[in-house]
N, C-alpha and C. Protein backbone atom coordinates (compact mmCIF):
# COMPACT_ATOMS: atom_id res chain seq x y z
N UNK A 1 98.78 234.17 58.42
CA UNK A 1 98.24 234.39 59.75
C UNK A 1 98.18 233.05 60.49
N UNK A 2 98.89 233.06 61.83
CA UNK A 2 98.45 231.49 62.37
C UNK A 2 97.20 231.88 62.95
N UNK A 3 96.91 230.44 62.76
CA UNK A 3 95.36 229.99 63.20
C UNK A 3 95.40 229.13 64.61
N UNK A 4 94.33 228.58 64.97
CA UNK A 4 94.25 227.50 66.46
C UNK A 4 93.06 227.08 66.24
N UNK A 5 92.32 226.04 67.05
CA UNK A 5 91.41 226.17 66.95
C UNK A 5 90.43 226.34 67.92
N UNK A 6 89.11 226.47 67.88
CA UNK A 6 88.35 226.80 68.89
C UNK A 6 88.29 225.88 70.47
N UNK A 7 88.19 226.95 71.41
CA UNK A 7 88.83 226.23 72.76
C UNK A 7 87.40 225.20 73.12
N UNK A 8 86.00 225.28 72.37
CA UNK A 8 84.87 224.79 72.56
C UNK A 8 84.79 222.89 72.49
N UNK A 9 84.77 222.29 73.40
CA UNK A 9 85.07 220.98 72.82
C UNK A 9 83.96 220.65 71.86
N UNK A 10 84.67 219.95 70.91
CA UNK A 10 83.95 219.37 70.04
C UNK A 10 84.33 220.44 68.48
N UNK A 11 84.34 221.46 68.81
CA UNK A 11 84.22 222.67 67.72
C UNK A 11 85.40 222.61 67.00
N UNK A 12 85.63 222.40 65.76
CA UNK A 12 87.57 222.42 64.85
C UNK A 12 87.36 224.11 64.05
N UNK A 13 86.32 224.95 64.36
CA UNK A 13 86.51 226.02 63.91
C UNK A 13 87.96 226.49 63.61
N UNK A 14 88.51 227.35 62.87
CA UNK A 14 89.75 227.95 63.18
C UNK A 14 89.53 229.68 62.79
N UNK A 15 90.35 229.65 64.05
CA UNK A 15 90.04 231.21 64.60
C UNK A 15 91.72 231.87 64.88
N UNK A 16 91.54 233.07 64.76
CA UNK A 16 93.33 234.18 64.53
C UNK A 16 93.39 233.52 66.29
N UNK A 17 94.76 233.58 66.41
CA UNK A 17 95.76 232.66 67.16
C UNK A 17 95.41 233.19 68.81
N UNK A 18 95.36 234.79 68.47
CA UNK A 18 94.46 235.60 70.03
C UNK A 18 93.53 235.32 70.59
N UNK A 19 92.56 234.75 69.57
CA UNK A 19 91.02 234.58 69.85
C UNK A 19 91.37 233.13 70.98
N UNK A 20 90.23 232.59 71.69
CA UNK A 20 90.13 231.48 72.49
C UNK A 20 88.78 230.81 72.01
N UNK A 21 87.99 231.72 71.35
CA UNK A 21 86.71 230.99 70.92
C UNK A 21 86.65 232.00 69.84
N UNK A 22 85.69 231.08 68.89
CA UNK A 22 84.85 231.09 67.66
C UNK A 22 83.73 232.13 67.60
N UNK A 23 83.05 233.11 66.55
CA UNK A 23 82.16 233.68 67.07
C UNK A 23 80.87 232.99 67.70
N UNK A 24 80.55 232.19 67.28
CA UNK A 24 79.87 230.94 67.62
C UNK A 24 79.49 230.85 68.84
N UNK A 25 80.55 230.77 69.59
CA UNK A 25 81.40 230.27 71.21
C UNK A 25 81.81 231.21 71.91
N UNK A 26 81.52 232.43 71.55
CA UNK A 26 82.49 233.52 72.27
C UNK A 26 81.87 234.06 73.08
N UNK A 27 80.18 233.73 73.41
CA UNK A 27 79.87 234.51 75.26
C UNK A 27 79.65 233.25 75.72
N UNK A 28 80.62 232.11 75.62
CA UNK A 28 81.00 230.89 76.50
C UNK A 28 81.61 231.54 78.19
N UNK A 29 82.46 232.35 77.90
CA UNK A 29 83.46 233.28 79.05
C UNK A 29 82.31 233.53 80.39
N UNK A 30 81.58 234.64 79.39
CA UNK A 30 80.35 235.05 80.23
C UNK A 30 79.70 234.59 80.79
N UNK A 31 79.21 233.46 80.15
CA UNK A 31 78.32 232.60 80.48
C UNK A 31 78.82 231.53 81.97
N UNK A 32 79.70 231.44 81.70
CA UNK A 32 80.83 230.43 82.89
C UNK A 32 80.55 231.69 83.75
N UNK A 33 81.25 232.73 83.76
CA UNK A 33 81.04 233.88 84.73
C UNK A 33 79.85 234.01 85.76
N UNK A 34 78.69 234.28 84.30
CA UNK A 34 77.43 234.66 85.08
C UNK A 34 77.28 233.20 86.36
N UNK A 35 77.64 232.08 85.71
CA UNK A 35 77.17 231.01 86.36
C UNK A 35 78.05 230.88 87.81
N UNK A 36 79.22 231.00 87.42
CA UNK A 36 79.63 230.55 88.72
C UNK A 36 79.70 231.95 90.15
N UNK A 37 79.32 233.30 89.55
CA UNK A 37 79.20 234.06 90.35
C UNK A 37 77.52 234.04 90.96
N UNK A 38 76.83 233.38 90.08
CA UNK A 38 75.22 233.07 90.47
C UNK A 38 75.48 231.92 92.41
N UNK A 39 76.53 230.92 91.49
CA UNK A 39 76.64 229.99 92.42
C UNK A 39 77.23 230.48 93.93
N UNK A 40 78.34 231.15 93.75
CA UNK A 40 78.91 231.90 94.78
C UNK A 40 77.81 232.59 95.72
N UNK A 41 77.33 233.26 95.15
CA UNK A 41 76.34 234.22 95.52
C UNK A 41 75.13 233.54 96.28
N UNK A 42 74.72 232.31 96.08
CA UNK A 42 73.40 231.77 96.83
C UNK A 42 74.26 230.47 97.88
N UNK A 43 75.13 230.09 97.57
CA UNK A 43 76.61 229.08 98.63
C UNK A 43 77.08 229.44 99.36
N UNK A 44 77.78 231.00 99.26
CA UNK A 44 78.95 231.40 99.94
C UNK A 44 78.76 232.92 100.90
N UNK A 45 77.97 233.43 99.64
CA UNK A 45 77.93 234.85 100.04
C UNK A 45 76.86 235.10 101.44
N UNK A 46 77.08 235.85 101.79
CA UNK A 46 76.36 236.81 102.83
C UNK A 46 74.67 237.24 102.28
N UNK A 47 73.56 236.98 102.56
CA UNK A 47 72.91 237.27 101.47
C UNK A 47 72.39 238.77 102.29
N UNK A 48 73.05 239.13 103.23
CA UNK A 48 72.63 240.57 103.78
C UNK A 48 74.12 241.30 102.46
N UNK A 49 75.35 240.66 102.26
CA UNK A 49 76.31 241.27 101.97
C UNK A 49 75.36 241.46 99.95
N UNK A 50 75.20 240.35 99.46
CA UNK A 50 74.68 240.49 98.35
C UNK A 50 73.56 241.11 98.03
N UNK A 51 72.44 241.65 98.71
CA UNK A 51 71.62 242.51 99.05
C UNK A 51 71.48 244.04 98.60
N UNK A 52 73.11 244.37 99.38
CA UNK A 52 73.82 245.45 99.82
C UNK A 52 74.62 245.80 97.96
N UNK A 53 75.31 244.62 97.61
CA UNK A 53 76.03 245.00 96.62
C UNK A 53 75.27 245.05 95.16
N UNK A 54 73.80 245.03 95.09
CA UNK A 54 73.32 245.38 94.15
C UNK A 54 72.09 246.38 94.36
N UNK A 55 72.43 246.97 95.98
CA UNK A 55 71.08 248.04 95.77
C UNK A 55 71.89 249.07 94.91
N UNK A 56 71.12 250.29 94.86
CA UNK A 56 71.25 251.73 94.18
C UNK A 56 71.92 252.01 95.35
N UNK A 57 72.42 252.62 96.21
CA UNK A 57 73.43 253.05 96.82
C UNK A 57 74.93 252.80 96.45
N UNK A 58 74.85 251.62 96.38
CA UNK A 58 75.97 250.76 96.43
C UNK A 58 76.63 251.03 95.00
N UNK A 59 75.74 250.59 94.19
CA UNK A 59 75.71 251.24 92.55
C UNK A 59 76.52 252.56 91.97
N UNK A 60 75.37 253.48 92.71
CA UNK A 60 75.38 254.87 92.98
C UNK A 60 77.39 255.25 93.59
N UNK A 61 77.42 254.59 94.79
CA UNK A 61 78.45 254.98 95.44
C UNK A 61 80.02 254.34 94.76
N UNK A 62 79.62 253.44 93.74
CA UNK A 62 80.55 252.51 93.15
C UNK A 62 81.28 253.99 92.22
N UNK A 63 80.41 253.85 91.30
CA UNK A 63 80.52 255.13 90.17
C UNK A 63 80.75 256.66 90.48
N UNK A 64 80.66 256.97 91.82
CA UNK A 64 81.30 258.36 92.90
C UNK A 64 82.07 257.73 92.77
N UNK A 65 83.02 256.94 93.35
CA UNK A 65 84.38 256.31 93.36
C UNK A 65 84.96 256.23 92.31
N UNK A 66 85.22 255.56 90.94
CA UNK A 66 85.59 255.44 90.28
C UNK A 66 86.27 256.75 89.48
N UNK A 67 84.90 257.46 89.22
CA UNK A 67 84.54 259.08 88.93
C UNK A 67 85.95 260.33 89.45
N UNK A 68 85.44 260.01 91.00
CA UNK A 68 86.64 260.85 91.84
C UNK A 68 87.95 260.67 91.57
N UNK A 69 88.13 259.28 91.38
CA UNK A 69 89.49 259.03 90.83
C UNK A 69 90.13 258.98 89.97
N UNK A 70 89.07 259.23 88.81
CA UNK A 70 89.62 259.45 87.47
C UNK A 70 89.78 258.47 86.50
N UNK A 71 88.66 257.21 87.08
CA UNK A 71 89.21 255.93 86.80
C UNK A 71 89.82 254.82 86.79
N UNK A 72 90.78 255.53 87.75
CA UNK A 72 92.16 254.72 87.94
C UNK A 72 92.18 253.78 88.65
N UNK A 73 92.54 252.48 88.63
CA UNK A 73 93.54 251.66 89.49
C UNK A 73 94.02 252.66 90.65
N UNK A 74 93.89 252.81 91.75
CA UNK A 74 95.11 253.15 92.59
C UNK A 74 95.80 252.11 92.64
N UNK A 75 95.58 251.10 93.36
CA UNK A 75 96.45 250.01 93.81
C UNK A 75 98.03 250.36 92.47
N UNK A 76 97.39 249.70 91.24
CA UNK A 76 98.42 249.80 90.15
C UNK A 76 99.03 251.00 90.19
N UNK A 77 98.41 252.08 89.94
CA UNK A 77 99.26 253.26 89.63
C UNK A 77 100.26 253.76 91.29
N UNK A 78 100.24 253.18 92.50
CA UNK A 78 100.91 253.92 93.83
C UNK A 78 101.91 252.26 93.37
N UNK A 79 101.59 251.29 93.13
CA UNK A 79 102.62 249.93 92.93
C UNK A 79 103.98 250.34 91.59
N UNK A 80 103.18 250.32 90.75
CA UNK A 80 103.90 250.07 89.45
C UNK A 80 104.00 251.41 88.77
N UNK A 81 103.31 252.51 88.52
CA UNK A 81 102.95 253.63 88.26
C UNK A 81 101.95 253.49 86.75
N UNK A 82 101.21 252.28 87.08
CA UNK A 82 100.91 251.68 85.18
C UNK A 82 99.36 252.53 85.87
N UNK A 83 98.91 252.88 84.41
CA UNK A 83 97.58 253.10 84.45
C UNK A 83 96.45 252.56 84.10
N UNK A 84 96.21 251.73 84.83
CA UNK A 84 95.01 250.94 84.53
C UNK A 84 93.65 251.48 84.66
N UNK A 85 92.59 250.90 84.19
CA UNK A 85 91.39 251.11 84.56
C UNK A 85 90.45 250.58 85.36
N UNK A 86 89.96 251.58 86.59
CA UNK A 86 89.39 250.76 87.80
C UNK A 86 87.98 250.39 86.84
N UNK A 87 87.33 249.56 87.70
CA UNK A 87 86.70 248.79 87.09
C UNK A 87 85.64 248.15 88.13
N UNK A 88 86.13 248.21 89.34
CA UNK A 88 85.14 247.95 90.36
C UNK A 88 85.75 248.15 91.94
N UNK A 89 85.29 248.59 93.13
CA UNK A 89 85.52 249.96 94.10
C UNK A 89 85.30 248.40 94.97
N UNK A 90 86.83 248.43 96.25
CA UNK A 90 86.96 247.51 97.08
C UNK A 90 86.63 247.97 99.03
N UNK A 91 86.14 247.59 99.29
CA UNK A 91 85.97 247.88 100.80
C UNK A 91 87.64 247.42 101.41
N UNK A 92 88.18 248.43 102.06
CA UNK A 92 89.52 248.47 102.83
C UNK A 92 89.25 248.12 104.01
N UNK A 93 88.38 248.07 104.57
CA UNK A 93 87.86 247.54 105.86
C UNK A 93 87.06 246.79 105.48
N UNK A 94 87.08 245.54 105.31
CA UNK A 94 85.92 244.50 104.75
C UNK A 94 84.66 244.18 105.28
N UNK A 95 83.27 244.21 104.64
CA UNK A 95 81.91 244.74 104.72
C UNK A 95 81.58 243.86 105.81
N UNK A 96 82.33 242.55 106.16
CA UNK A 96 81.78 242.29 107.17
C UNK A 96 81.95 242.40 108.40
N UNK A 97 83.48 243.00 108.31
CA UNK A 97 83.98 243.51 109.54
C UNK A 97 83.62 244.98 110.17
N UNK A 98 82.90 245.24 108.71
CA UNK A 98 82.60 247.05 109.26
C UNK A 98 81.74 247.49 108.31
N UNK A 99 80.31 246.62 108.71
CA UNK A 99 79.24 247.55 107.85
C UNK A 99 78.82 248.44 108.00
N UNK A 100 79.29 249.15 109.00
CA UNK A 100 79.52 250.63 109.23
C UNK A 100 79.79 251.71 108.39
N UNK A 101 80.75 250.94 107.96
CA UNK A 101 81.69 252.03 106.70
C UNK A 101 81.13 251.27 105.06
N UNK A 102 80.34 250.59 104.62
CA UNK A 102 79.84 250.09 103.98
C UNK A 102 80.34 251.00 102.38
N UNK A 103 79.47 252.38 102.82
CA UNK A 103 79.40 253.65 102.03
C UNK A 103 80.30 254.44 102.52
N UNK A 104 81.01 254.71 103.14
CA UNK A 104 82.36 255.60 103.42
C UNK A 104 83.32 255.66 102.62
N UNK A 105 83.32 256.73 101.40
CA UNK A 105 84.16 257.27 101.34
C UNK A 105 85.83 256.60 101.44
N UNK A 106 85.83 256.97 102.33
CA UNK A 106 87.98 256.52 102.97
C UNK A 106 87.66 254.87 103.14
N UNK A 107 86.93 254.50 103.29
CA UNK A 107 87.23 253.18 103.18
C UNK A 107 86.89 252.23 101.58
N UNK A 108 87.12 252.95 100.55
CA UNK A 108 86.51 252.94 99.41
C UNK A 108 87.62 252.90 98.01
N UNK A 109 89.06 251.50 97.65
CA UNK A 109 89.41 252.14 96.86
C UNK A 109 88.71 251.48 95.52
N UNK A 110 89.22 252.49 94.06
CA UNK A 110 88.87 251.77 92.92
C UNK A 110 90.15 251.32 92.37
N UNK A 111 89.77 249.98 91.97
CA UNK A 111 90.17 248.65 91.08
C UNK A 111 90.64 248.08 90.03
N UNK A 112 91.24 247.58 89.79
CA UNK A 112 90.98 246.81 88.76
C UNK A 112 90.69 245.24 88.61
N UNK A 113 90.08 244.64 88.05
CA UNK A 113 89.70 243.19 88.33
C UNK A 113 90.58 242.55 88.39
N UNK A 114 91.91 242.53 88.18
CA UNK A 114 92.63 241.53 88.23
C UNK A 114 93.24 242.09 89.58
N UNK A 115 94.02 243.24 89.93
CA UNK A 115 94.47 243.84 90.89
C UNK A 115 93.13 243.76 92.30
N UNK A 116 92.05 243.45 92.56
CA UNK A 116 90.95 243.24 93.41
C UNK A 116 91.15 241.97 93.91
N UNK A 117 91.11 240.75 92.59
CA UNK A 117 91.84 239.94 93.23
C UNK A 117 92.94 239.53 93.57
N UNK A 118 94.22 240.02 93.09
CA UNK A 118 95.60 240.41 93.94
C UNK A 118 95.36 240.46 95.82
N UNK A 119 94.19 242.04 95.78
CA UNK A 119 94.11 242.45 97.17
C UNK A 119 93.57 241.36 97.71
N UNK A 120 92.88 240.37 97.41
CA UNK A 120 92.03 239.53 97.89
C UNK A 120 93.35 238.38 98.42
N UNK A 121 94.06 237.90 97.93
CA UNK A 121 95.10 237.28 97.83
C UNK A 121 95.82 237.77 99.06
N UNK A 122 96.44 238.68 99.15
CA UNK A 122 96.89 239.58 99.76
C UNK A 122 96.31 239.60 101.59
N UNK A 123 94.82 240.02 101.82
CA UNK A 123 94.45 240.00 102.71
C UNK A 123 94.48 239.28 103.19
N UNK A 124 94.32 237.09 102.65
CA UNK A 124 94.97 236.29 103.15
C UNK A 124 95.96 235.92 104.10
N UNK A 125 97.15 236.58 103.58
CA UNK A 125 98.52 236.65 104.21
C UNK A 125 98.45 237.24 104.60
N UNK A 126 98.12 238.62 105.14
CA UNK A 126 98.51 239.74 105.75
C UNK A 126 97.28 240.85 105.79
N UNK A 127 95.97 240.76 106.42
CA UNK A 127 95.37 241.35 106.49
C UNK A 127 95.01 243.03 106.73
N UNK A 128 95.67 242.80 107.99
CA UNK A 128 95.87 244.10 108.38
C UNK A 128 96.91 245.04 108.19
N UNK A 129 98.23 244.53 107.27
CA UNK A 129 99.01 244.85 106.94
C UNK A 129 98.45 245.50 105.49
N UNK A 130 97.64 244.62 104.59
CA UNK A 130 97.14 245.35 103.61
C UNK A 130 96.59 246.11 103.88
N UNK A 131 95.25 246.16 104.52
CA UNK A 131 94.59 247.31 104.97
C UNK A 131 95.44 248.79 105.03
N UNK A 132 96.21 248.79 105.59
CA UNK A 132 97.22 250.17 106.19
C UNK A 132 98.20 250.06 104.91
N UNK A 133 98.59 249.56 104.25
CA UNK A 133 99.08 250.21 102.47
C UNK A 133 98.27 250.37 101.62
N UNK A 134 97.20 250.23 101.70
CA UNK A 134 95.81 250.37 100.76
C UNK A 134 95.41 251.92 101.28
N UNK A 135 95.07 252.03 102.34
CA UNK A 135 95.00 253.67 103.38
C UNK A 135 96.12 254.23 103.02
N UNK A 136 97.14 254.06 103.16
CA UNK A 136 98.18 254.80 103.03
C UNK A 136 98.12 254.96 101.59
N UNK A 137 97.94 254.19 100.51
CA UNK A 137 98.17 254.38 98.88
C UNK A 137 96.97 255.91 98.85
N UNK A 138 95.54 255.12 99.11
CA UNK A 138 94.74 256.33 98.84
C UNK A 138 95.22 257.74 99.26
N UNK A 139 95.80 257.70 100.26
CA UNK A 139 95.86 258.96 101.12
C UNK A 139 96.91 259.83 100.24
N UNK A 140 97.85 258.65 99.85
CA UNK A 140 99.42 259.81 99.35
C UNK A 140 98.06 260.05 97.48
N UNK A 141 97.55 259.18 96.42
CA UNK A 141 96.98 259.52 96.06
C UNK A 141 96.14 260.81 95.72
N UNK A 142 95.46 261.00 96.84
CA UNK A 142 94.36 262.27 97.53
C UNK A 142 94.97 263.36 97.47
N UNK A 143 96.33 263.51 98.25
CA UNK A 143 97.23 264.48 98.56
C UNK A 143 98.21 264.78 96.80
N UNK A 144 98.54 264.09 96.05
CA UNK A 144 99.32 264.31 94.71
C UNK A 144 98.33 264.46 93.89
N UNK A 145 97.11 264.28 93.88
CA UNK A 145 95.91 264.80 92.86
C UNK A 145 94.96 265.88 93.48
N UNK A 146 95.12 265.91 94.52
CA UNK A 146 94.26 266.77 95.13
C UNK A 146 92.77 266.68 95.38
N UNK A 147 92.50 265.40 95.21
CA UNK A 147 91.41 264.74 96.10
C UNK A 147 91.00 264.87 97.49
N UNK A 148 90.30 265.88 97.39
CA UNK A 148 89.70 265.86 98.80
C UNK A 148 89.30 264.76 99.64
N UNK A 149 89.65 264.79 100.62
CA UNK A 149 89.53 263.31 101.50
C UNK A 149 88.11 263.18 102.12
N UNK A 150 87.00 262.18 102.10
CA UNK A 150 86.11 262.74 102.65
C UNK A 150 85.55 263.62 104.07
C-alpha cells in the first residue's frame, strides 16, 4: 500500500496515499472552514443577508428545495447529465438584488458545493446571462420530471 505523510506541519505520521491528514489531524479541514466562513461572515457579509441565511425559514425553505428535487444538482444533471448531490439551494436572482424573492420558489435552484461555486464564478462574467440558463435549466427540469412550478 503506498503511504504519504500527514499534510499537518510538523506531523511524519504515515497515512494510505488518499488520506491528506492523520486521524489525529483530520477535523483540521473543518476547522479552517468553520474559521474562515466565521471571518467572511462578520468582514464581508451582509449582516441583514447572514441573519436571513440562518433563520428557520431559510432552513426550512433550503430542505423544500432540495426535497422537491430529488436531491439533485440541477445545474450538473441539465450540463453534463451526472448526478450529483445538491447540497445547498442558490438564489438565481441574488438576495441582494431581490430580497423580494428571498423565499420564492422559481428563484430557488439546488446545488452542489462545488457546482455553487462554479455559478458564483460564472455570475462574474456574465451575470445576467447566467441568471436566464439557470431559469431556463430549472424550468426544462420542472417540465421532464414533472415538478410543478411554483
Amino acid at each position: 500500500m503506498l503511504s504519504r505523510i500527514c499534510a499537518k506541519a510538523g506531523c511524519n505520521s504515515l497515512i494510505p496515499i488518499k488520506q491528506t491528514y492523520c486521524q489525529a489531524h483530520a477535523t483540521i479541514p473543518n476547522q479552517q472552514r468553520r474559521q474562515s466562513n466565521r471571518h467572511y461572515d462578520t468582514t464581508r457579509r451582509n449582516p441583514k443577508a447572514t441573519a436571513f441565511y440562518k433563520s428557520v425559514p431559510w432552513v426550512r425553505m433550503q430542505a423544500y428545495i432540495i426535497k422537491k428535487y430529488m436531491g439533485l444538482d440541477v445545474y450538473a444533471y441539465c450540463t453534463t447529465g451526472e448526478l450529483l448531490p445538491a447540497t445547498t439551494v442558490h438564489h438565481i436572482n441574488p438576495l441582494c438584488k431581490a430580497w423580494d424573492k428571498r423565499l420564492d420558489p422559481s428563484n430557488l435552484i439546488p446545488l452542489s458545493a462545488s457546482n455553487h461555486s462554479t455559478i458564483h464564478r460564472l455570475y462574474a462574467r456574465a451575470q445576467a446571462a447566467t441568471m436566464a440558463t439557470l431559469a431556463h435549466m430549472l424550468a426544462r427540469f420542472q417540465a421532464k420530471y414533472g415538478i410543478s412550478p411554483p
